[in-house]
PDB file of N, CA and C in Angstrom:
ATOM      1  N   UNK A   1      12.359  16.411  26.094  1.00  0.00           N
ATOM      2  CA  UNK A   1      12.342  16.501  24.654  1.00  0.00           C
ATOM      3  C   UNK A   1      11.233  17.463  24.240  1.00  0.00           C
ATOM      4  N   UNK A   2      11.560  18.326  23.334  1.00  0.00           N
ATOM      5  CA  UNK A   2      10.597  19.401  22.744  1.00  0.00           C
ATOM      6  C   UNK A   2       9.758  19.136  21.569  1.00  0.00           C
ATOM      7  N   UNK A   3       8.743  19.296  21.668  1.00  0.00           N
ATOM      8  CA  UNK A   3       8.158  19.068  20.336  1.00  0.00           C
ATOM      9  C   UNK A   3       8.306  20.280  19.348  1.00  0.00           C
ATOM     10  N   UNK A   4       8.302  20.160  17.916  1.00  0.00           N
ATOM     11  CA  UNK A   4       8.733  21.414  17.065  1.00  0.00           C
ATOM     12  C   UNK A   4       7.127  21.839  16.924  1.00  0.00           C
ATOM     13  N   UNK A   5       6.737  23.290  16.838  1.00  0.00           N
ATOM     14  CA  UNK A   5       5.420  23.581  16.764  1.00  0.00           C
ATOM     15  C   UNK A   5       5.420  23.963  15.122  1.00  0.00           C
ATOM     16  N   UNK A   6       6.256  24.182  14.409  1.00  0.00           N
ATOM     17  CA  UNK A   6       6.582  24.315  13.097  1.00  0.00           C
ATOM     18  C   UNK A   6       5.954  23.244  12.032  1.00  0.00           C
ATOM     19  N   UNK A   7       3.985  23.218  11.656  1.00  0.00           N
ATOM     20  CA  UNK A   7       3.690  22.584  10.618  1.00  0.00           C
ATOM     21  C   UNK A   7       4.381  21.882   9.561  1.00  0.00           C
ATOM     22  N   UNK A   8       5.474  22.481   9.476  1.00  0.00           N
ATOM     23  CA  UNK A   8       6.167  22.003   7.810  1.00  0.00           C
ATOM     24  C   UNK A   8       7.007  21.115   8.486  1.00  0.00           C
ATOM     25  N   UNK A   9       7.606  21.439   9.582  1.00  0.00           N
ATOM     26  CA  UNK A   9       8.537  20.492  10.633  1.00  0.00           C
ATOM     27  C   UNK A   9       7.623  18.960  10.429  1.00  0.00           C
ATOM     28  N   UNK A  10       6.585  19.316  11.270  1.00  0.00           N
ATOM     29  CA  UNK A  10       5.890  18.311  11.769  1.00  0.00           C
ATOM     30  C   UNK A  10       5.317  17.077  10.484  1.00  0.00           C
ATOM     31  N   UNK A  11       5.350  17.830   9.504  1.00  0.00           N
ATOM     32  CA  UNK A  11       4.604  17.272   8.182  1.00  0.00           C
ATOM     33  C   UNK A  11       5.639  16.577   7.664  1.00  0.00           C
ATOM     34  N   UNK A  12       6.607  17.042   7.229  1.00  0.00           N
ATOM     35  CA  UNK A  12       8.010  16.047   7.113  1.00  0.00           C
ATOM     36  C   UNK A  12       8.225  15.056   8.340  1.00  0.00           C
ATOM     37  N   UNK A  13       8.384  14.857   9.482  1.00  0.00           N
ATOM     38  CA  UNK A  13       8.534  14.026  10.357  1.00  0.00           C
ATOM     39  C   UNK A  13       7.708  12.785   9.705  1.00  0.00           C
ATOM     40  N   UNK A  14       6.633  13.220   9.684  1.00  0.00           N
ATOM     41  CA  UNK A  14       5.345  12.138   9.374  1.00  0.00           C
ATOM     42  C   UNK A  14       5.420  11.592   8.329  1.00  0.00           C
ATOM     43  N   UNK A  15       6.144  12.557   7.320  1.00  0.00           N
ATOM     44  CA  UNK A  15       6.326  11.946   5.814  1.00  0.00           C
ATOM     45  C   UNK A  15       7.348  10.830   5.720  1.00  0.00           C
ATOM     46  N   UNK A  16       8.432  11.730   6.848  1.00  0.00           N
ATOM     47  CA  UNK A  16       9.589  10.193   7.153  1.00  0.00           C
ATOM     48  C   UNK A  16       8.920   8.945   8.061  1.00  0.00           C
ATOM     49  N   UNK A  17       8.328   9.063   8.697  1.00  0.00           N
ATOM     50  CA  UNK A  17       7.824   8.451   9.634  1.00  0.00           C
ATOM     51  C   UNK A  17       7.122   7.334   8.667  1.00  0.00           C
ATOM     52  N   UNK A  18       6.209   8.280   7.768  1.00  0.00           N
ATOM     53  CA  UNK A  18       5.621   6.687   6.689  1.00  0.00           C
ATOM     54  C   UNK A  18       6.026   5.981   5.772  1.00  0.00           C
ATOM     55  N   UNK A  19       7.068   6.735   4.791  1.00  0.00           N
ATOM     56  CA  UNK A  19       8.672   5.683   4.649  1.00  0.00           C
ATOM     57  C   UNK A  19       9.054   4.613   5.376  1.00  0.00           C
ATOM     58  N   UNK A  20       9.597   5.111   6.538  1.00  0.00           N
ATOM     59  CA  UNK A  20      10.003   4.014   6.969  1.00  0.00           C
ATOM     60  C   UNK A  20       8.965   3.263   7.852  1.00  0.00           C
ATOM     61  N   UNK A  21       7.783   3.171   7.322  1.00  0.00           N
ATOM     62  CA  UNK A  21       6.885   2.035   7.808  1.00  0.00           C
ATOM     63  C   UNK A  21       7.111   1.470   6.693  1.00  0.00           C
ATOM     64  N   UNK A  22       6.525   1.916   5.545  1.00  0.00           N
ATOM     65  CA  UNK A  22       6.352   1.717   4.073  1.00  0.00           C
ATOM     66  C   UNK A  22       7.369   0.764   4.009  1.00  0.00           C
ATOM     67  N   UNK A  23       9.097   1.250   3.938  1.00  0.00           N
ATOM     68  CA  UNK A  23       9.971   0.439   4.176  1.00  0.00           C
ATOM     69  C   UNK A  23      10.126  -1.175   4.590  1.00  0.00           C
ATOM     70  N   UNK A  24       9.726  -1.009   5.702  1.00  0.00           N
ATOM     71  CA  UNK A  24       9.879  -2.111   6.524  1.00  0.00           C
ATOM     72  C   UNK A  24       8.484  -3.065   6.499  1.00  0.00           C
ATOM     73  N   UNK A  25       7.141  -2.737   6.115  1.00  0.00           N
ATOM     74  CA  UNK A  25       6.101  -3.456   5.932  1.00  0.00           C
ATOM     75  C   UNK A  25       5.946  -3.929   4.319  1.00  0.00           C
ATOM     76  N   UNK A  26       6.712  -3.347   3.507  1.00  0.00           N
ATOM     77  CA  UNK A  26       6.166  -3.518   1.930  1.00  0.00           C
ATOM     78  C   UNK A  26       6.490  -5.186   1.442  1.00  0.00           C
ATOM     79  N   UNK A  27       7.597  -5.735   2.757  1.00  0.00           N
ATOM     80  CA  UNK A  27       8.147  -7.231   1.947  1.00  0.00           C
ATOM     81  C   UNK A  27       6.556  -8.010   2.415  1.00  0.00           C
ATOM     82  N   UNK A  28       5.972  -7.638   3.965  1.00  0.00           N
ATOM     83  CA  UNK A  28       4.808  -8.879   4.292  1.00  0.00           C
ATOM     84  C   UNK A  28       3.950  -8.411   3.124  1.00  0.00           C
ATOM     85  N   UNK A  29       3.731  -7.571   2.550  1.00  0.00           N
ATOM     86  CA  UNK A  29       2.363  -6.806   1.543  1.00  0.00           C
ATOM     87  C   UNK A  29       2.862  -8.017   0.177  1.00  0.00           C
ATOM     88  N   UNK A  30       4.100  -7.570  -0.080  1.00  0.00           N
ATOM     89  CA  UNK A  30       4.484  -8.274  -1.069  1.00  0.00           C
ATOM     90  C   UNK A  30       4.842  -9.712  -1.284  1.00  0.00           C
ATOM     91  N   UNK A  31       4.946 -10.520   0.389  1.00  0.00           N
ATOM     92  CA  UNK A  31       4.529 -11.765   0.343  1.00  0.00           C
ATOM     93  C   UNK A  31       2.765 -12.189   0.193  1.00  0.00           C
ATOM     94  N   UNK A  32       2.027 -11.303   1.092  1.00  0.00           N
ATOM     95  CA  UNK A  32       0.576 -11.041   0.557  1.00  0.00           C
ATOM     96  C   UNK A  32       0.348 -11.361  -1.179  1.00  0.00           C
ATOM     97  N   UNK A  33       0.762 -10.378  -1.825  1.00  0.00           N
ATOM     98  CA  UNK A  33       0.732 -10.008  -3.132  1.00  0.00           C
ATOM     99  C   UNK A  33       0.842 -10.896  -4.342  1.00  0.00           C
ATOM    100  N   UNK A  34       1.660 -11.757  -3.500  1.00  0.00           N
ATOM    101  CA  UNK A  34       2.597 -13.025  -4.404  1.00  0.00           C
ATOM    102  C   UNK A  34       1.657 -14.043  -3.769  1.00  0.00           C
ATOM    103  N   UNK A  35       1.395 -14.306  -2.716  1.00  0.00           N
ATOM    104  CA  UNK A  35       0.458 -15.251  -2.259  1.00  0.00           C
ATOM    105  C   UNK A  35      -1.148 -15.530  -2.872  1.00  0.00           C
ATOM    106  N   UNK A  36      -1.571 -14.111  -2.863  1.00  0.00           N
ATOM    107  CA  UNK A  36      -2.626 -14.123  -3.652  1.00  0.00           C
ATOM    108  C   UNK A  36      -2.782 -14.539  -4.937  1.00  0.00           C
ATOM    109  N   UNK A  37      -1.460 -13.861  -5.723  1.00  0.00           N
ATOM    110  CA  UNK A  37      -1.686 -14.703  -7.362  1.00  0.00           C
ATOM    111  C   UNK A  37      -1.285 -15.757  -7.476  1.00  0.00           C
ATOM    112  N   UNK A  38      -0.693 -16.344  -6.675  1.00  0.00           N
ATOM    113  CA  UNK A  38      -0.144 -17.580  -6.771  1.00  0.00           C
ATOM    114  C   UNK A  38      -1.959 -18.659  -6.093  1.00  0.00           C
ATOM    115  N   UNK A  39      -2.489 -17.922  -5.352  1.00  0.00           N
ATOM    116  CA  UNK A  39      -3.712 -19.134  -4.687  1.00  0.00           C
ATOM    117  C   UNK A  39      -4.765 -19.198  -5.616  1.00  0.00           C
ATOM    118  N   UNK A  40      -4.922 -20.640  -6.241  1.00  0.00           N
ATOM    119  CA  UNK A  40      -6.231 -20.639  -7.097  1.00  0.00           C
ATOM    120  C   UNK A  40      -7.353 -20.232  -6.402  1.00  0.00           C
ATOM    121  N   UNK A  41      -8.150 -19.452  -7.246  1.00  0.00           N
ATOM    122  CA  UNK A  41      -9.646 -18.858  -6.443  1.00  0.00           C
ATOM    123  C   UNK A  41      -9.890 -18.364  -8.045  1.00  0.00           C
ATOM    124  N   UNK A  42     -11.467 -17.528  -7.715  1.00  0.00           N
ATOM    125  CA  UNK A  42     -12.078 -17.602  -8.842  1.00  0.00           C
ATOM    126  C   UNK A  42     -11.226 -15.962  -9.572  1.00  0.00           C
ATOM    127  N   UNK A  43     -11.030 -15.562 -10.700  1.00  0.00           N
ATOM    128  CA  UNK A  43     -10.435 -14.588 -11.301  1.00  0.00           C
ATOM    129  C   UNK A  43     -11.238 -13.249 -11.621  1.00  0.00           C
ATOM    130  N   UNK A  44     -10.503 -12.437 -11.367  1.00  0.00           N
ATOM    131  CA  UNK A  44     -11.451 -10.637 -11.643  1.00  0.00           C
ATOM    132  C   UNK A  44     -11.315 -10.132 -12.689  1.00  0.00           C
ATOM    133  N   UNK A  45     -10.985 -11.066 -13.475  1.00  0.00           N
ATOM    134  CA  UNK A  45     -10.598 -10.794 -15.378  1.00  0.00           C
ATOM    135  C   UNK A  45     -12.078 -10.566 -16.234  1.00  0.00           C
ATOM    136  N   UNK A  46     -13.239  -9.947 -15.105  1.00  0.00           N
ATOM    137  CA  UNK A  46     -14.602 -10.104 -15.925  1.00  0.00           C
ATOM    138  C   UNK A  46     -14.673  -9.257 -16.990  1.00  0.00           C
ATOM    139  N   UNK A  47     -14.714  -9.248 -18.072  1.00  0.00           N
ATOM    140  CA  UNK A  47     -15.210  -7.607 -18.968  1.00  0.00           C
ATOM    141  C   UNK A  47     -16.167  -6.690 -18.747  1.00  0.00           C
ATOM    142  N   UNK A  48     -15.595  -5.806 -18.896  1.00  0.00           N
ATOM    143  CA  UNK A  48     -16.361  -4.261 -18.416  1.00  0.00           C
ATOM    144  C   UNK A  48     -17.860  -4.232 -19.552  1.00  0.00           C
ATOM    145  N   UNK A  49     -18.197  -2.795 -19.452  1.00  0.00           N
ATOM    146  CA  UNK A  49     -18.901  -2.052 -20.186  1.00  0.00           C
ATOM    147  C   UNK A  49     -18.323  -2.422 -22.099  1.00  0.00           C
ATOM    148  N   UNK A  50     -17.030  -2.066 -21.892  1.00  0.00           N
ATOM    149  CA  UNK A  50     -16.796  -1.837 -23.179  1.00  0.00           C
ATOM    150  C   UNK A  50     -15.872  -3.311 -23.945  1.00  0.00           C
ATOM    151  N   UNK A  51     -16.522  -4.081 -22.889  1.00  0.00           N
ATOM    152  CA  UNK A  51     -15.922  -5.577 -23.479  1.00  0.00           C
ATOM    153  C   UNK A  51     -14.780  -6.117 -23.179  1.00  0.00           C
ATOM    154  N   UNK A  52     -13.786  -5.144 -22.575  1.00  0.00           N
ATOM    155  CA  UNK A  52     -12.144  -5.824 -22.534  1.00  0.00           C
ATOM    156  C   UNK A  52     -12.188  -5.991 -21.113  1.00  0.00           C
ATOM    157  N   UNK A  53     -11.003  -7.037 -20.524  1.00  0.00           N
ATOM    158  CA  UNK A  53     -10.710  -7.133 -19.574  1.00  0.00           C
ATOM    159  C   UNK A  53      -9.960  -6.038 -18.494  1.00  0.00           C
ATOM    160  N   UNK A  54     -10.361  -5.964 -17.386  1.00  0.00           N
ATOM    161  CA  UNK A  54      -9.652  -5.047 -16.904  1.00  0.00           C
ATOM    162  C   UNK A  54      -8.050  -4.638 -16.678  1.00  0.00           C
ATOM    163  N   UNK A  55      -7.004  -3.959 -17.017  1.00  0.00           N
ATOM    164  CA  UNK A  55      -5.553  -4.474 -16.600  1.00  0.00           C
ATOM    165  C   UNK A  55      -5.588  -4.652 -15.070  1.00  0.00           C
ATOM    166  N   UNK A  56      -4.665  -5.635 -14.908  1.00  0.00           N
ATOM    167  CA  UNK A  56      -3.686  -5.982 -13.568  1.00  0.00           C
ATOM    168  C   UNK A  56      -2.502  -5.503 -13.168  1.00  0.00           C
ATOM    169  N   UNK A  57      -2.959  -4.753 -11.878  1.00  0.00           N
ATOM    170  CA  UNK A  57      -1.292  -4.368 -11.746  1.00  0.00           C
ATOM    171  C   UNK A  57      -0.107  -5.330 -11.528  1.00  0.00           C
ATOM    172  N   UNK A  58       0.977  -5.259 -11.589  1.00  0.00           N
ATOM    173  CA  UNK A  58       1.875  -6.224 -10.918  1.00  0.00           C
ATOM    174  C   UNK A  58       2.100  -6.087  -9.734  1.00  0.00           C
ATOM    175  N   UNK A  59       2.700  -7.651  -9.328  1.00  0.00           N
ATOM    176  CA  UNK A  59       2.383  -7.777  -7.884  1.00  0.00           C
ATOM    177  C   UNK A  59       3.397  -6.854  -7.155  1.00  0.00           C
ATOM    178  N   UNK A  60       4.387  -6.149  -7.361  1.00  0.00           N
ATOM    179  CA  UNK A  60       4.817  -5.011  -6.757  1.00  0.00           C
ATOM    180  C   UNK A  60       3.564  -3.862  -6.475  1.00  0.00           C
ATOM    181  N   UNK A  61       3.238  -3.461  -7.321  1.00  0.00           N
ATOM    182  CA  UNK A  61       1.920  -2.286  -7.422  1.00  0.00           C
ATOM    183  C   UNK A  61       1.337  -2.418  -7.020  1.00  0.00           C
ATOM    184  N   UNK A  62       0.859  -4.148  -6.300  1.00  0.00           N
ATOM    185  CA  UNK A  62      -0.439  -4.224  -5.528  1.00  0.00           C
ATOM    186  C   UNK A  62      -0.027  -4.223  -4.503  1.00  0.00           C
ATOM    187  N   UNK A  63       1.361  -4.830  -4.060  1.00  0.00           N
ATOM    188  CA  UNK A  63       1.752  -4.955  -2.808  1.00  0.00           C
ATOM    189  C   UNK A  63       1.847  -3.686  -2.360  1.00  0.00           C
ATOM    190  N   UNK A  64       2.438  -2.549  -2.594  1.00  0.00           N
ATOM    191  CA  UNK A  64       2.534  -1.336  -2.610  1.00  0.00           C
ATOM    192  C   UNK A  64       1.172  -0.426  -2.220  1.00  0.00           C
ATOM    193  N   UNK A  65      -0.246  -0.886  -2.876  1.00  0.00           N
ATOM    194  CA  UNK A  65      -1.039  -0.739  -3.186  1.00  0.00           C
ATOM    195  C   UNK A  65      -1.584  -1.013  -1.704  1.00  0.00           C
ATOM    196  N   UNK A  66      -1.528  -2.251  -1.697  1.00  0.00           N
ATOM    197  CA  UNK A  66      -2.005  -2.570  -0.233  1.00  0.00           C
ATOM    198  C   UNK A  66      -0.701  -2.120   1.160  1.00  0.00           C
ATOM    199  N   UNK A  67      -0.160  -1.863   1.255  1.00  0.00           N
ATOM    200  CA  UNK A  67       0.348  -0.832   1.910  1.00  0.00           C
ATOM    201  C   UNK A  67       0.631   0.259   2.232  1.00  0.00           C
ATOM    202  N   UNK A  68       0.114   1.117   1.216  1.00  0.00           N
ATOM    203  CA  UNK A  68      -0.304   2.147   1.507  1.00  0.00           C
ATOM    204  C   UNK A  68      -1.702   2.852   2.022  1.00  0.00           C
ATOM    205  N   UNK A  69      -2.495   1.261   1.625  1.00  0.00           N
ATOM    206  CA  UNK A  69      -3.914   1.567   1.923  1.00  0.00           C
ATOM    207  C   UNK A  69      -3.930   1.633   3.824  1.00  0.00           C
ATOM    208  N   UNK A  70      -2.832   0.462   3.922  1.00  0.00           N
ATOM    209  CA  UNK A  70      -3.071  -0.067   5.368  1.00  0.00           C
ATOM    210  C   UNK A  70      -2.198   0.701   6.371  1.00  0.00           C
ATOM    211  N   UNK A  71      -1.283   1.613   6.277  1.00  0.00           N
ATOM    212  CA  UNK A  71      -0.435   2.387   6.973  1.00  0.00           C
ATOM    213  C   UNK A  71      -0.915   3.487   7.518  1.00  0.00           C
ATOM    214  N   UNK A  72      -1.897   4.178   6.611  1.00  0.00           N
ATOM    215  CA  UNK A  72      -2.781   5.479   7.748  1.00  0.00           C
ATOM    216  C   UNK A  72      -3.410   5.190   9.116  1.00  0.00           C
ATOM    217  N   UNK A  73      -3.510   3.846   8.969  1.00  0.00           N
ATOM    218  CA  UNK A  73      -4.568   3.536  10.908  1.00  0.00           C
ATOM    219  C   UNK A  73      -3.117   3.669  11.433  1.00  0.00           C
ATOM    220  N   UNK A  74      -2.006   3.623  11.264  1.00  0.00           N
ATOM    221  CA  UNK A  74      -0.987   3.665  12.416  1.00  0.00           C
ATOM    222  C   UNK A  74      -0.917   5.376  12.764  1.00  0.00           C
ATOM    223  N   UNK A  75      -1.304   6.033  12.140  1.00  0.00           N
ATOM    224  CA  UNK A  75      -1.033   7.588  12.197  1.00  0.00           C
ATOM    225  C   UNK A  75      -2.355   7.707  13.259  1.00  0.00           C
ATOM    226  N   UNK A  76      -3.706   7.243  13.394  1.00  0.00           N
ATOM    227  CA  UNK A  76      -4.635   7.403  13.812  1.00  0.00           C
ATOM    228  C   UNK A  76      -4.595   7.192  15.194  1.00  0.00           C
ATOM    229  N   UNK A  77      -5.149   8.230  15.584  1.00  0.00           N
ATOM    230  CA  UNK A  77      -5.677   8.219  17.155  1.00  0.00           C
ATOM    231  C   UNK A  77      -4.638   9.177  18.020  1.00  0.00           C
TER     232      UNK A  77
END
């Protein structure tokens, strides 16, 4: 098997390549996601500087959020 020496080749591979991690890891993120707001613990609703509470993403956005954070160590090394 040949490897393509073609950058733009190689950069798309990887781009598919983290899709379909993305894909297939986003339901545990999003049981994560749902787990977390669902577990009583103390709340990050503190007010800022300018008095209001911070917004929350929804738990899609975080799940998402946290999967994308966590998918680059698989590219590593």
């Amino acid at each position: 098997m040949q490897r393509s020496l073609n950058p733009v080749s190689r950069l798309h591979q990887d781009a598919v390549q983290f899709r379909i991690i993305l894909a297939t890891t986003y339901p545990f993120f999003l049981a994560a996601a749902l787990a977390q707001r669902v577990a009583p613990g103390p709340r990050d609703a503190r007010p800022g500087r300018d008095g209001l509470a911070p917004r929350r993403r929804s738990v899609f956005a975080e799940a998402r959020a946290m999967a994308v954070s966590a998918i680059p160590f698989v590219f590593m090394g």
